[in-house]
N, C-alpha and C. Protein backbone atom coordinates (compact mmCIF):
# COMPACT_ATOMS: atom_id res chain seq x y z
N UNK A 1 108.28 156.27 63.68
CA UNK A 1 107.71 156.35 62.36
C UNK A 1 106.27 156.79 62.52
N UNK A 2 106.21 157.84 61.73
CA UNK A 2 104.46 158.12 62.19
C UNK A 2 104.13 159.05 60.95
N UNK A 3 102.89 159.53 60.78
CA UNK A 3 102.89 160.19 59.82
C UNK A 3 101.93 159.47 58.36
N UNK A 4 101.50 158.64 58.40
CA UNK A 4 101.03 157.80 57.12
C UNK A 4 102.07 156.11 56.54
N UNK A 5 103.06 155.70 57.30
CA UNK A 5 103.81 155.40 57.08
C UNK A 5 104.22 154.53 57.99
N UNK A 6 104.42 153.28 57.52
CA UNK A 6 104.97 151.98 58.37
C UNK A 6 104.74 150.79 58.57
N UNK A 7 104.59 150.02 58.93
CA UNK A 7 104.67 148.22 58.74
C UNK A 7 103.53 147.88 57.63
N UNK A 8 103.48 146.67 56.78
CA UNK A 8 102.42 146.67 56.13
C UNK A 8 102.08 145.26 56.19
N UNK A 9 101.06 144.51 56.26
CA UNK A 9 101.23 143.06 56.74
C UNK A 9 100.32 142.52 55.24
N UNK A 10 101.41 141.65 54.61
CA UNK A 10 100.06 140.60 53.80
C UNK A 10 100.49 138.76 54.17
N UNK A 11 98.83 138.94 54.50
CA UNK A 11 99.20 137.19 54.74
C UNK A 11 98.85 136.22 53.79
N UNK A 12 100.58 135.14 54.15
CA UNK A 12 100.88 134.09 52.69
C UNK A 12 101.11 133.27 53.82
N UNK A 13 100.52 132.00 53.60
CA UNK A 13 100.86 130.89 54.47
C UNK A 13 100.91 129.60 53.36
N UNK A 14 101.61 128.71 53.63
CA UNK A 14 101.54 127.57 52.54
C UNK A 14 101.33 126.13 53.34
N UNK A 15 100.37 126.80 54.40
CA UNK A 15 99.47 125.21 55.03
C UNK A 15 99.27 125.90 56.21
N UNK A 16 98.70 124.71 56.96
CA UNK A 16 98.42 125.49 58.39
C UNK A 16 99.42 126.37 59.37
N UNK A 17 99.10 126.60 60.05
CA UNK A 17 100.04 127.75 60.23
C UNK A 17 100.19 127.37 62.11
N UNK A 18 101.46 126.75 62.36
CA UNK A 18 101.79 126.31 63.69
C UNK A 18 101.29 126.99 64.52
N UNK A 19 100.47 127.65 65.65
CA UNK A 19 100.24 128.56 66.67
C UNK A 19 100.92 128.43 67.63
N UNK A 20 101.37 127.36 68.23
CA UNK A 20 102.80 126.59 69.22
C UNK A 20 104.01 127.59 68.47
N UNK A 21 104.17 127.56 67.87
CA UNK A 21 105.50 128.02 67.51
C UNK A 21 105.51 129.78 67.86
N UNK A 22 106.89 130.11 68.64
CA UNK A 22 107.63 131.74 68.89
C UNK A 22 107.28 132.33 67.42
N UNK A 23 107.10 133.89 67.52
CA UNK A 23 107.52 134.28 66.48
C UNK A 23 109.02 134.37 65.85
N UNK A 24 108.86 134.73 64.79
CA UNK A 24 110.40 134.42 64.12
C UNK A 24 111.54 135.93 63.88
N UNK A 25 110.79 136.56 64.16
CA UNK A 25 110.89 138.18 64.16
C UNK A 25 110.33 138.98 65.37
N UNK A 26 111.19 139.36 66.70
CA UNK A 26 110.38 140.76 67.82
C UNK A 26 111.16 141.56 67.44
N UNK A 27 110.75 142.63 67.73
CA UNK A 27 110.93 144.18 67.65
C UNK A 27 110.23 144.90 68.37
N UNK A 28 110.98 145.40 69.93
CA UNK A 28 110.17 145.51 70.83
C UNK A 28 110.92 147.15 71.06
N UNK A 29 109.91 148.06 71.00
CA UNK A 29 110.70 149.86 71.26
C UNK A 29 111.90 149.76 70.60
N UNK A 30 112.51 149.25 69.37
CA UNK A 30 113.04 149.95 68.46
C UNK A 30 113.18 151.06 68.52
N UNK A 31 114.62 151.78 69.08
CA UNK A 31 114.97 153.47 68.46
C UNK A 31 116.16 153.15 68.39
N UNK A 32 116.54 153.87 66.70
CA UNK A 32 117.89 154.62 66.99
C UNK A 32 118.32 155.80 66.43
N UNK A 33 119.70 155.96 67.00
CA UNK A 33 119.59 157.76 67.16
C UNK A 33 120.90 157.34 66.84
N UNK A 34 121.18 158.73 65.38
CA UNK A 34 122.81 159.01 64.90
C UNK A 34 122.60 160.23 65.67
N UNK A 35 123.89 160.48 66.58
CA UNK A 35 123.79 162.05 67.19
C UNK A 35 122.63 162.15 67.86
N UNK A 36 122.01 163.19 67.72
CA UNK A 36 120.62 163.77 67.92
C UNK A 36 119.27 163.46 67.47
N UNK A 37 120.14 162.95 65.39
CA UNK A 37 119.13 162.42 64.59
C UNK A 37 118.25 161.45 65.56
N UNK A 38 116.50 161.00 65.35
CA UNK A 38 116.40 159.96 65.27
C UNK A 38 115.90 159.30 64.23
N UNK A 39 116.54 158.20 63.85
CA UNK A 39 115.93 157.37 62.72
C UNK A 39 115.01 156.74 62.51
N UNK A 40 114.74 155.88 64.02
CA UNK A 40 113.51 155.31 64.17
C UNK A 40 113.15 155.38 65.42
N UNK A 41 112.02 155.17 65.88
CA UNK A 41 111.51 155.53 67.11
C UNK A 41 110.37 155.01 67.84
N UNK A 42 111.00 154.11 68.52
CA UNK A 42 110.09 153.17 69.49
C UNK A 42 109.23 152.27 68.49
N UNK A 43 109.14 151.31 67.54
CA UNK A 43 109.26 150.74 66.49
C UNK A 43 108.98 149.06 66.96
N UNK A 44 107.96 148.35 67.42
CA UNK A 44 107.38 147.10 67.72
C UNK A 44 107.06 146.92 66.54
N UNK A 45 107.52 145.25 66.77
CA UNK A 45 106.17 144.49 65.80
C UNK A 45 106.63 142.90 65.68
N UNK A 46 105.98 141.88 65.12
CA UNK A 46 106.75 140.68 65.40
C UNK A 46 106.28 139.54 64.06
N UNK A 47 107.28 138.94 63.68
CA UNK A 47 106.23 137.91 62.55
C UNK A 47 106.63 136.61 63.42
N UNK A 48 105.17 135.98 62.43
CA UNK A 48 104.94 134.84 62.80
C UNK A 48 105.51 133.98 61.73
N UNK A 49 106.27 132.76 61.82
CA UNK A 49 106.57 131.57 60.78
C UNK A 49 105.55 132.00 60.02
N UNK A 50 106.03 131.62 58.84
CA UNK A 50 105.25 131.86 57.37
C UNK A 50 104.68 132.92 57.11
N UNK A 51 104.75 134.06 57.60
CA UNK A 51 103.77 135.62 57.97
C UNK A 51 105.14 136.24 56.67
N UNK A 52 104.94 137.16 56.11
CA UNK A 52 105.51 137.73 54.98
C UNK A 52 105.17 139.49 55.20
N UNK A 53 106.19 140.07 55.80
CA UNK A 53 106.38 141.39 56.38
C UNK A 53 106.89 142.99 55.37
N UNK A 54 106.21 143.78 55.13
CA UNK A 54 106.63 144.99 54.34
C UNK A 54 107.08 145.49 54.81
N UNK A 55 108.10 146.29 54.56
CA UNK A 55 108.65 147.98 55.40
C UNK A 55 108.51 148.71 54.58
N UNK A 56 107.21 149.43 54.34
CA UNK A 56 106.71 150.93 53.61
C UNK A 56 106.99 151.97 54.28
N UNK A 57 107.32 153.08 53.20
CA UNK A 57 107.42 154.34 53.75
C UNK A 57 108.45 155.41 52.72
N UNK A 58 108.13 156.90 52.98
CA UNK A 58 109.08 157.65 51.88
C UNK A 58 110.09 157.47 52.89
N UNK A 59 111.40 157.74 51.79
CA UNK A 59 112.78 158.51 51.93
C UNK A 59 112.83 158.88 53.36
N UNK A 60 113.92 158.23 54.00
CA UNK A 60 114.21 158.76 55.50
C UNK A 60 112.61 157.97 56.44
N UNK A 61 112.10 157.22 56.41
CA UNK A 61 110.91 157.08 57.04
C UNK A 61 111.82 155.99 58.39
N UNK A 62 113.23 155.19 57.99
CA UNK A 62 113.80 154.15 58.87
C UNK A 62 113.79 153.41 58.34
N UNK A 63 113.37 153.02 56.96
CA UNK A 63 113.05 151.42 56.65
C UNK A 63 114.84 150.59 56.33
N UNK A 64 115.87 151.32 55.50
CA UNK A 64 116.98 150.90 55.85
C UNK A 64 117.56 150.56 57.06
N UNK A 65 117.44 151.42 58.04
CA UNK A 65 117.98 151.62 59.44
C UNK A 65 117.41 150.25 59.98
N UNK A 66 116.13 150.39 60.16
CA UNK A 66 115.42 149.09 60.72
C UNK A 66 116.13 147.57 60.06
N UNK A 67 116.12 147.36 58.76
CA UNK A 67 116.70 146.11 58.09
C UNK A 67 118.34 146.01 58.42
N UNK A 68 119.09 146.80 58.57
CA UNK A 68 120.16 146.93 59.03
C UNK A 68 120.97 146.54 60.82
N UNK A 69 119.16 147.01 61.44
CA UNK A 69 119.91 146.08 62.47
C UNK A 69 119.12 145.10 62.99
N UNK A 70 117.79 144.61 61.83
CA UNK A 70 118.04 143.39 61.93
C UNK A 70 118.59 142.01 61.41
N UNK A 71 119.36 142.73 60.40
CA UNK A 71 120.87 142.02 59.84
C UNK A 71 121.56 142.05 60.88
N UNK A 72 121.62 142.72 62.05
CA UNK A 72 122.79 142.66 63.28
C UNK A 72 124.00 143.39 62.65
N UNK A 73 123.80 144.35 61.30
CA UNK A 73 124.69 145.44 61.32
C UNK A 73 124.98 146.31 61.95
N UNK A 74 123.74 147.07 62.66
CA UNK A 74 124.02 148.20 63.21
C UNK A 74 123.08 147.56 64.92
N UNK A 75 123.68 148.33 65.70
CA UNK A 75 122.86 147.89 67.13
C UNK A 75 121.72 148.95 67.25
N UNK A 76 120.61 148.34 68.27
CA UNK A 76 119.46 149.55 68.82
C UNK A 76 120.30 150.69 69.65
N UNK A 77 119.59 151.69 69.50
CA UNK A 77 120.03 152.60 70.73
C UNK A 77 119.85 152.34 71.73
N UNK A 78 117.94 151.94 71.48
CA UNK A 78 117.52 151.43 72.53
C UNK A 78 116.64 150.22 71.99
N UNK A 79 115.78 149.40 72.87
CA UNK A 79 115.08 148.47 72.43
C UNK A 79 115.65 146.97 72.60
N UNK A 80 114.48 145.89 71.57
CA UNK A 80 114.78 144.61 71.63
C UNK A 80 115.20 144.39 70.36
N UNK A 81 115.59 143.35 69.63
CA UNK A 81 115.66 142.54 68.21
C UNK A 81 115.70 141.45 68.35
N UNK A 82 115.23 140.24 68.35
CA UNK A 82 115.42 138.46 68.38
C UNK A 82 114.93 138.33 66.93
N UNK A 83 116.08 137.57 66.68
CA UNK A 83 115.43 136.86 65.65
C UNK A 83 115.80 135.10 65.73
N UNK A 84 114.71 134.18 65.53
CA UNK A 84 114.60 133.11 65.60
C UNK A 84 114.90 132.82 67.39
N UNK A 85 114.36 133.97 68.56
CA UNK A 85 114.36 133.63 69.58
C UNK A 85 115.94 134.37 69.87
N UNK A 86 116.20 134.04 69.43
CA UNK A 86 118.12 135.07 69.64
C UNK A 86 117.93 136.48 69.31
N UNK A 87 118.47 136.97 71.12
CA UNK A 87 118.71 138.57 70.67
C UNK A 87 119.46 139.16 69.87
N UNK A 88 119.83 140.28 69.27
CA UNK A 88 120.86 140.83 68.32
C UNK A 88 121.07 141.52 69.34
């Protein structure tokens, strides 16, 4: 994803905010590729408990693709996904 376009962070916390605690979301080199297409491409980032995460971007930027496998719909081509410490 590149271009003007991609993660957007606003922070909402509703008390202190554990620092002990894993994040609850990695995303470590994220790519995937239909065919040749690629959809997304090499794609990090990680939330923290209580951290509240955007996926901005136009038409075709990945932002479906990305939510899709971290629903554990679709797999990486390549890369990581944990969520709550569990890989997808």
């Amino acid at each position: 994803m590149g271009g003007g376009h991609g993660v957007a962070r606003v922070p909402f916390t509703l008390g202190p905010q554990p620092s002990a605690l894993c994040p609850m979301i990695v995303v470590g080199s994220f790519t995937k590729l239909y065919g040749e297409l690629v959809a997304v491409e090499n794609l990090s980032f990680t939330v923290a408990p209580r951290e509240v995460l955007g996926l901005v971007g136009p038409n075709g930027a990945g932002k479906t693709t990305t939510l899709r496998a971290l629903a554990g719909i679709i797999a990486p081509t390549r890369g990581r996904i944990a969520i709550a410490g569990h890989e997808l």
